[in-house]
PDB file of N, CA and C in Angstrom:
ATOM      1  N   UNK A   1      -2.804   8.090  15.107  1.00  0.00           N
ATOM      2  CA  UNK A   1      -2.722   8.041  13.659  1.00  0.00           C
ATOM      3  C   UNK A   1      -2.163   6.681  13.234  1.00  0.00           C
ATOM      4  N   UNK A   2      -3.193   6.131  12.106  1.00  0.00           N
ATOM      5  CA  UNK A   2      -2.536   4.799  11.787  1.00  0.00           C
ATOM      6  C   UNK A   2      -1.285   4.641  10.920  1.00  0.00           C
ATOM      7  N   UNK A   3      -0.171   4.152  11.039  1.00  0.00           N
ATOM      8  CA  UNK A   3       1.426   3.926  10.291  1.00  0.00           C
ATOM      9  C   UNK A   3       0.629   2.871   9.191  1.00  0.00           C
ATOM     10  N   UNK A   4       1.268   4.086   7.645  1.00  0.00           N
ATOM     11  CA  UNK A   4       0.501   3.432   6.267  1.00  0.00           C
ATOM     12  C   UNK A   4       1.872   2.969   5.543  1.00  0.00           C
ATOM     13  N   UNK A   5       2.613   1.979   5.268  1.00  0.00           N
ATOM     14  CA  UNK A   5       3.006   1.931   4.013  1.00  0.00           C
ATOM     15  C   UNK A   5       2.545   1.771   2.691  1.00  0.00           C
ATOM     16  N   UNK A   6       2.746   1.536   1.624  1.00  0.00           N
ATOM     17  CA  UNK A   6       2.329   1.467   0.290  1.00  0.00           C
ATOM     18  C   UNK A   6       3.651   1.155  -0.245  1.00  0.00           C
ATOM     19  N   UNK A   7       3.341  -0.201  -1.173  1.00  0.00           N
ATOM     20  CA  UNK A   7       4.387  -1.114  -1.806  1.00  0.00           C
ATOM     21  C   UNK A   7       3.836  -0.859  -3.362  1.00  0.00           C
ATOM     22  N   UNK A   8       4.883   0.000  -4.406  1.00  0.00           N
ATOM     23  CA  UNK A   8       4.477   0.133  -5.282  1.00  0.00           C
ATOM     24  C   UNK A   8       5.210   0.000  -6.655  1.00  0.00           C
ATOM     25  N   UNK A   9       4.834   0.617  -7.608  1.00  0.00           N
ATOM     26  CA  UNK A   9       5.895   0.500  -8.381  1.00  0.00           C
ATOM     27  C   UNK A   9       5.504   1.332  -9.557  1.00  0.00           C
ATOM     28  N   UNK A  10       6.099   2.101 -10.834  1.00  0.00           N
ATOM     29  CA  UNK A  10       5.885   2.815 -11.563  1.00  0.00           C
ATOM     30  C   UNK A  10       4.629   2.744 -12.670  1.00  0.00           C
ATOM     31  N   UNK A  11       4.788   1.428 -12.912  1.00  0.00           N
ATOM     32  CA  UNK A  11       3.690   0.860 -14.408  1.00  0.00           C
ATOM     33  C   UNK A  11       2.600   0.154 -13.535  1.00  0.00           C
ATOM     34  N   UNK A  12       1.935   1.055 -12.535  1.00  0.00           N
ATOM     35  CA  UNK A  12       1.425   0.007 -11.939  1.00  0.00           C
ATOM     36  C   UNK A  12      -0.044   1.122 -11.657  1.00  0.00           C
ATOM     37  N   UNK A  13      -1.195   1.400 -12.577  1.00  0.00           N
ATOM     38  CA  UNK A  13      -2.315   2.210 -12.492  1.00  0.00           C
ATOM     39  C   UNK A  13      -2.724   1.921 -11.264  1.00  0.00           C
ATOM     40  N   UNK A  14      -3.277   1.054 -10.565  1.00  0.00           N
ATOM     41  CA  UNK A  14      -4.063   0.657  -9.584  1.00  0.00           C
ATOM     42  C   UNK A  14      -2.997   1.270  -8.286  1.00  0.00           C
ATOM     43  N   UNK A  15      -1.638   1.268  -8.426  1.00  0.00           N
ATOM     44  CA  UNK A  15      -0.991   2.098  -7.285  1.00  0.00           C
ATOM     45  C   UNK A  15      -1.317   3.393  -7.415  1.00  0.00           C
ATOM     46  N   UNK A  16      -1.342   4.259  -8.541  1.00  0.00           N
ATOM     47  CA  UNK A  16      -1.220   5.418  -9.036  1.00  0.00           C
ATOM     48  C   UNK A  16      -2.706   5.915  -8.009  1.00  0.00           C
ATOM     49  N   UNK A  17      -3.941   4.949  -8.190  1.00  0.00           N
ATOM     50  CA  UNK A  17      -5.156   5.740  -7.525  1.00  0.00           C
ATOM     51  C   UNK A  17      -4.841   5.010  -6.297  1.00  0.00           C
ATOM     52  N   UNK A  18      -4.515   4.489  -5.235  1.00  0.00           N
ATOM     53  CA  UNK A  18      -4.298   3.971  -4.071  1.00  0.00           C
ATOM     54  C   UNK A  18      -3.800   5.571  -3.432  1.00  0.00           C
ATOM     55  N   UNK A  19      -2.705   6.024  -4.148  1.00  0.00           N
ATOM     56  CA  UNK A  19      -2.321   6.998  -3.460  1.00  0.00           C
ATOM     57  C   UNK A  19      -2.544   8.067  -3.497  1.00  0.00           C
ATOM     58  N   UNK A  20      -3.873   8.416  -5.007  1.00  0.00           N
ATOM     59  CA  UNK A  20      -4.974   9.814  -4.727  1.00  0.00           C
ATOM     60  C   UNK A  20      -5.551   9.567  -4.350  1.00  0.00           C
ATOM     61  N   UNK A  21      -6.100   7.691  -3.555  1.00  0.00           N
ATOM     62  CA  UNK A  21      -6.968   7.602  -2.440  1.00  0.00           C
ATOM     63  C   UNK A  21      -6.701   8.091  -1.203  1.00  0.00           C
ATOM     64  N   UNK A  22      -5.623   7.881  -1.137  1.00  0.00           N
ATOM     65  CA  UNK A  22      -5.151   8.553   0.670  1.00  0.00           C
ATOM     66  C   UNK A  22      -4.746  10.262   0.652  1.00  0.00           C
ATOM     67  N   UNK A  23      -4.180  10.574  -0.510  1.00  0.00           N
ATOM     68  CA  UNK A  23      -4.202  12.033  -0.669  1.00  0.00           C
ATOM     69  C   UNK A  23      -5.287  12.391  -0.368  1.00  0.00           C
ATOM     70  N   UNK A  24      -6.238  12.054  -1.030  1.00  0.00           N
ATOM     71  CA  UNK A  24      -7.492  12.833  -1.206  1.00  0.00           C
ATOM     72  C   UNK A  24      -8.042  12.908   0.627  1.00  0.00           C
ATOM     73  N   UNK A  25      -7.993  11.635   1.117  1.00  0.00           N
ATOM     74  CA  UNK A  25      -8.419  11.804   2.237  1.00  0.00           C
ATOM     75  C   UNK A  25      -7.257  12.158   3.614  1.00  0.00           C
ATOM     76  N   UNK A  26      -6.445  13.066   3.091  1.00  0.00           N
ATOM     77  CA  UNK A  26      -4.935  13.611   3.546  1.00  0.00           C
ATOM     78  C   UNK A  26      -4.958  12.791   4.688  1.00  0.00           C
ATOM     79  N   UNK A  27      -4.297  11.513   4.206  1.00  0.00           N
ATOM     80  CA  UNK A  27      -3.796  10.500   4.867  1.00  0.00           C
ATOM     81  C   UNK A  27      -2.156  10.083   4.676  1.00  0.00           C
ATOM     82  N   UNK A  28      -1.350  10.702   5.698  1.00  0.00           N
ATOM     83  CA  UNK A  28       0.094  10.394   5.361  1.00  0.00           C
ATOM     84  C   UNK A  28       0.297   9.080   5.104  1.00  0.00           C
ATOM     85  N   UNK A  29       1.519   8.584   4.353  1.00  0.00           N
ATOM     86  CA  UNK A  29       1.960   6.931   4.141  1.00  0.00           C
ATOM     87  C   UNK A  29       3.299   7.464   3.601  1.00  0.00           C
ATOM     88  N   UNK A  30       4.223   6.297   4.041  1.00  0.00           N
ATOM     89  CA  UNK A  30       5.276   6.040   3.370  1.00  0.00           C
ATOM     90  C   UNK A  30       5.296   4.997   1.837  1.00  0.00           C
ATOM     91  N   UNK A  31       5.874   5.663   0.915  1.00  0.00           N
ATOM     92  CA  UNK A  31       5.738   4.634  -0.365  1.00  0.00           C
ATOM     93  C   UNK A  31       7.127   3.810  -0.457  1.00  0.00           C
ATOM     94  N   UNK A  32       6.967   3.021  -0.954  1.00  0.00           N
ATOM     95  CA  UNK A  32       8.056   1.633  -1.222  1.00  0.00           C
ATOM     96  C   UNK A  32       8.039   1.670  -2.547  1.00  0.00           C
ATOM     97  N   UNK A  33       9.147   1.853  -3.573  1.00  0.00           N
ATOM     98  CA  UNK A  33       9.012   1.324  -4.997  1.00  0.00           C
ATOM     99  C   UNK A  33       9.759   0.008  -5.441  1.00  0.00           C
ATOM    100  N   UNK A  34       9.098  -0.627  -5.322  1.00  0.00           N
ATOM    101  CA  UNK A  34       9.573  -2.231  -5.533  1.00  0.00           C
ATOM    102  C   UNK A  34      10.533  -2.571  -6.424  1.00  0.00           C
ATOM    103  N   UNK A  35      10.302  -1.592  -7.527  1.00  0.00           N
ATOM    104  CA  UNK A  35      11.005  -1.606  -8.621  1.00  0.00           C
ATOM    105  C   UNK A  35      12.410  -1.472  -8.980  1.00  0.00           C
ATOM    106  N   UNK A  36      12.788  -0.410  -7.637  1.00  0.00           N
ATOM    107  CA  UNK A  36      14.257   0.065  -7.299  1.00  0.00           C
ATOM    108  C   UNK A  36      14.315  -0.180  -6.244  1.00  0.00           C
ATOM    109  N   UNK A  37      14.125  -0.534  -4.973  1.00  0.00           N
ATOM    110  CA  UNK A  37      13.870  -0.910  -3.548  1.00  0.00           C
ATOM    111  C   UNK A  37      14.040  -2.326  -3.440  1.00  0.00           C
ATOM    112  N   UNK A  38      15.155  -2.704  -3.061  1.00  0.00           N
ATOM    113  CA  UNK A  38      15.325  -4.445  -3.268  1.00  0.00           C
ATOM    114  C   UNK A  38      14.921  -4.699  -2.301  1.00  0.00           C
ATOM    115  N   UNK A  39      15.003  -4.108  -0.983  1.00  0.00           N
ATOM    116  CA  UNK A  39      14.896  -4.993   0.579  1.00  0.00           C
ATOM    117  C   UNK A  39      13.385  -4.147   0.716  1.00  0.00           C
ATOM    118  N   UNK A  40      12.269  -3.446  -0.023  1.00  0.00           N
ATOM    119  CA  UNK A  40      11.216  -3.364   0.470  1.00  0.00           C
ATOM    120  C   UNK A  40      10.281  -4.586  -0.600  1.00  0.00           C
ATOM    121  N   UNK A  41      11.191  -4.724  -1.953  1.00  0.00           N
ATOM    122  CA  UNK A  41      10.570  -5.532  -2.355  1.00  0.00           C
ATOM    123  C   UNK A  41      10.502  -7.128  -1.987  1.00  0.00           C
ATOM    124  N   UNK A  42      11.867  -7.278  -1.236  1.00  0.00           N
ATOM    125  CA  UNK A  42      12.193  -8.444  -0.444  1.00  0.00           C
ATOM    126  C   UNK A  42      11.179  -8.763   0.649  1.00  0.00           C
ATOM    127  N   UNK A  43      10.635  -7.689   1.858  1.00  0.00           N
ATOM    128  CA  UNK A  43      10.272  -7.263   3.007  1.00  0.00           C
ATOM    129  C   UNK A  43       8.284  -7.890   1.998  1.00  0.00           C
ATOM    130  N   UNK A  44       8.003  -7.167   1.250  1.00  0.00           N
ATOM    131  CA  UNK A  44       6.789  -7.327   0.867  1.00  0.00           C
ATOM    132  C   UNK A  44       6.666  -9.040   0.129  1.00  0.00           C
ATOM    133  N   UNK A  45       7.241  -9.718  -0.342  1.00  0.00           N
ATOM    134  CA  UNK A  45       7.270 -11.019  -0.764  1.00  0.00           C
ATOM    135  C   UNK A  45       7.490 -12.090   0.413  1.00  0.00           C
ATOM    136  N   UNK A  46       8.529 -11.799   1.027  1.00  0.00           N
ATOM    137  CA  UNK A  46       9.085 -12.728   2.248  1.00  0.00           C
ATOM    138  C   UNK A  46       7.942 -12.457   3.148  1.00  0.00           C
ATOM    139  N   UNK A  47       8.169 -11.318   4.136  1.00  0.00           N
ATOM    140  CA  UNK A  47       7.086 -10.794   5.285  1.00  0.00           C
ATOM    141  C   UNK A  47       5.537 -10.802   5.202  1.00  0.00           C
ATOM    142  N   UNK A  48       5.287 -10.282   3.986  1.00  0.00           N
ATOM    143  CA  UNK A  48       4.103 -10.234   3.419  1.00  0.00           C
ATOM    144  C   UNK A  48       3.302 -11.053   2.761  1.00  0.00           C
ATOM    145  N   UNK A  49       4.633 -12.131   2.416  1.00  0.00           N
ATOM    146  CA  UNK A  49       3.785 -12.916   1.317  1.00  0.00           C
ATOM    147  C   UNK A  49       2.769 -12.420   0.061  1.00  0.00           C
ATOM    148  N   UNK A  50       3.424 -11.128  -0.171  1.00  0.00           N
ATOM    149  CA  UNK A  50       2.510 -10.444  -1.577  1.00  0.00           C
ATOM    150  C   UNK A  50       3.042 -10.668  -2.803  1.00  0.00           C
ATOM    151  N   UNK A  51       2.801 -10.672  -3.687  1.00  0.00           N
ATOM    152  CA  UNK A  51       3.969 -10.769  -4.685  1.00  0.00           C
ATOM    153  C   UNK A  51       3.103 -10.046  -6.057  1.00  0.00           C
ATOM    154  N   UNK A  52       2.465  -8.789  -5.256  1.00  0.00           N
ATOM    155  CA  UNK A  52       1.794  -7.683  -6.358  1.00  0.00           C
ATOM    156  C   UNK A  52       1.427  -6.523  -5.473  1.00  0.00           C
ATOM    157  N   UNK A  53       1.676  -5.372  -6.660  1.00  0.00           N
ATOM    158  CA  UNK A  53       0.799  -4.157  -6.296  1.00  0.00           C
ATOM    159  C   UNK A  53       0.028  -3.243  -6.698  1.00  0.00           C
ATOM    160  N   UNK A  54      -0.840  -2.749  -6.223  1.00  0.00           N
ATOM    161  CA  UNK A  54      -0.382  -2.264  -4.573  1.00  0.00           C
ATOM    162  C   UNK A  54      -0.279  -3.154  -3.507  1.00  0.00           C
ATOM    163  N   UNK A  55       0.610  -3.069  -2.330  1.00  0.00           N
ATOM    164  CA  UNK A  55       0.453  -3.634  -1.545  1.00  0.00           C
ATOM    165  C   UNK A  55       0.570  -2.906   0.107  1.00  0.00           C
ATOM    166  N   UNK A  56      -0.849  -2.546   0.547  1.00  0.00           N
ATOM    167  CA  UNK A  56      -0.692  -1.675   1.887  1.00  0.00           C
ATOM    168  C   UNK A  56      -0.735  -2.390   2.963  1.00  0.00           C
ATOM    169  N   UNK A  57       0.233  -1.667   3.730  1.00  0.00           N
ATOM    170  CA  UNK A  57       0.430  -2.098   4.981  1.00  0.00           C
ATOM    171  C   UNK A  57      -0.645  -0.925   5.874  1.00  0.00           C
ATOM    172  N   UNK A  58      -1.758  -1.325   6.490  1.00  0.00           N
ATOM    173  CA  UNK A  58      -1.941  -0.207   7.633  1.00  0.00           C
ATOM    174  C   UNK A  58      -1.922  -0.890   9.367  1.00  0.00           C
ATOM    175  N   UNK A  59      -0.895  -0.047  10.022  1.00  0.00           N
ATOM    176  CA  UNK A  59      -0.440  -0.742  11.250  1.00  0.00           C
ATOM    177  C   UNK A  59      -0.220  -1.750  10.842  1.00  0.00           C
ATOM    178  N   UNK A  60      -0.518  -3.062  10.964  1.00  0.00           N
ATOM    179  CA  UNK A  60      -0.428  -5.002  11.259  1.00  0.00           C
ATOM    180  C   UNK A  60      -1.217  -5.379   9.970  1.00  0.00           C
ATOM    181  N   UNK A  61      -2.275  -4.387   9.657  1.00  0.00           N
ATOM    182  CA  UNK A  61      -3.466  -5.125   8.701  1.00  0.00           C
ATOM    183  C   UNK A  61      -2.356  -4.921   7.430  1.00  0.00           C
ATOM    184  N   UNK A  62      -2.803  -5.937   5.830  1.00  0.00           N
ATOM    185  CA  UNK A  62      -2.107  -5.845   4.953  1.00  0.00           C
ATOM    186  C   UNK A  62      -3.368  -5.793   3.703  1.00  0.00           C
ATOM    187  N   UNK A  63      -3.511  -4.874   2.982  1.00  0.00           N
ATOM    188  CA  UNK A  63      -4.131  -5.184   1.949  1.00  0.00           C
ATOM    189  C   UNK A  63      -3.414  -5.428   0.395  1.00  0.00           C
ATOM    190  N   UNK A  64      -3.552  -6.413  -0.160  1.00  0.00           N
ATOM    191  CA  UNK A  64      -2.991  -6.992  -0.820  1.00  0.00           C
ATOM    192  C   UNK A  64      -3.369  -6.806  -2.173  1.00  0.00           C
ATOM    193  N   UNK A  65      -3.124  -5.982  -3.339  1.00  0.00           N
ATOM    194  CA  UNK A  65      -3.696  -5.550  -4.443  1.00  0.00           C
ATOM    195  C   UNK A  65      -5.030  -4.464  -4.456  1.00  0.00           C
ATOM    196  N   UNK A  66      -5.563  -4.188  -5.357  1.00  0.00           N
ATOM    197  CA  UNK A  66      -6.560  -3.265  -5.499  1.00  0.00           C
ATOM    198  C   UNK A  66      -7.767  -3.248  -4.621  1.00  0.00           C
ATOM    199  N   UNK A  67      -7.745  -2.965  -3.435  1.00  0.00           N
ATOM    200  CA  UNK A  67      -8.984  -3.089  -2.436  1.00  0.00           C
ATOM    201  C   UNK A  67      -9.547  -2.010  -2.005  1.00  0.00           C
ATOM    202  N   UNK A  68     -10.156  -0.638  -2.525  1.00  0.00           N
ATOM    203  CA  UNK A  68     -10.604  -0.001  -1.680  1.00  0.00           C
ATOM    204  C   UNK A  68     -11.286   0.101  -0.609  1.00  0.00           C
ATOM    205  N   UNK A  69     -12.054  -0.672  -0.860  1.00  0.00           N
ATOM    206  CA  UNK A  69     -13.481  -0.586   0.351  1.00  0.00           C
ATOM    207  C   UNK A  69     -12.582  -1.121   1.859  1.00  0.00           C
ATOM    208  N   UNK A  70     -11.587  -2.292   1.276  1.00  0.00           N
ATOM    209  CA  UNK A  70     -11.050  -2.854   2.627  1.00  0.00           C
ATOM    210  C   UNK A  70     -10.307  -2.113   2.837  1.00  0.00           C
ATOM    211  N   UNK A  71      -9.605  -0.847   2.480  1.00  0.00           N
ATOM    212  CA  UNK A  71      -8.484  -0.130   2.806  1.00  0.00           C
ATOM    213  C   UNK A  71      -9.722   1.302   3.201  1.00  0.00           C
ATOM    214  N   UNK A  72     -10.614   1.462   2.826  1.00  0.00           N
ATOM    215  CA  UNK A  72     -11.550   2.616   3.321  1.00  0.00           C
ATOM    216  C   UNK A  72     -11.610   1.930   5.328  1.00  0.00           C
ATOM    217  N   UNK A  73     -11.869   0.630   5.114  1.00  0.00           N
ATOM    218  CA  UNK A  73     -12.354   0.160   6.513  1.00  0.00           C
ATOM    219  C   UNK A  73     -11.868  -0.001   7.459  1.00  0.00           C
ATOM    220  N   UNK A  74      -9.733  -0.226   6.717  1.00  0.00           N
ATOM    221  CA  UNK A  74      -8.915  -0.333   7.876  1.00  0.00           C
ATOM    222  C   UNK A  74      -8.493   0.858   8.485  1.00  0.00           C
ATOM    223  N   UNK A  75      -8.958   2.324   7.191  1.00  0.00           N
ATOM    224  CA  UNK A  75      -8.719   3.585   8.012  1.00  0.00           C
ATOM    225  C   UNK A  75      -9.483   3.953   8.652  1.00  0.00           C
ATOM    226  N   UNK A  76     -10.249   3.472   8.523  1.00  0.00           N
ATOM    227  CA  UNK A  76     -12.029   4.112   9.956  1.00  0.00           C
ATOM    228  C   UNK A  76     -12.813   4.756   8.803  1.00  0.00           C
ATOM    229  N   UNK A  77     -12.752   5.436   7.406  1.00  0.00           N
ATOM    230  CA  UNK A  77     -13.505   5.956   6.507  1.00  0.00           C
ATOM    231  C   UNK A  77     -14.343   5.146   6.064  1.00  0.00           C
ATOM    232  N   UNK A  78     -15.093   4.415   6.419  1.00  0.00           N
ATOM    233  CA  UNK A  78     -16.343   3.341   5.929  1.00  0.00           C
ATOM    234  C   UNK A  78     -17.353   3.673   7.018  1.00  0.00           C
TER     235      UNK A  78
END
């Protein structure tokens, strides 16, 4: 099973369907709220070099804002 984070934050629509994307395809993930989360929002800017979200981590791969198709491909669902 692939290890999902999700870097997110409240006012943020495009997180909101990221994570009835993986629901839907009952895909566990841990969520990060950037908003109140200083050292995941630290971890996603520094480590990640993201500085928006959504921002998924699956295993090593990182998708960086609104990507389905590339986040369908890093779970094997494509």
């Amino acid at each position: 099973m692939k290890k999902v984070e999700v870097y997110t934050q409240p006012s943020c629509p495009p997180c909101q369907i990221v994570k009835q994307f993986l629901q839907h395809h009952q895909i566990s993930y841990t969520e990060f709220d950037v908003s109140t989360d200083s050292i995941a929002r630290d971890r996603m800017i520094s480590e990640f070099e993201s500085y928006s979200t959504p921002t998924v981590r699956v295993d090593d791969e990182l998708v960086k804002g609104f990507d389905l198709q590339r986040l369908e491909h890093l779970l094997g669902l494509a």
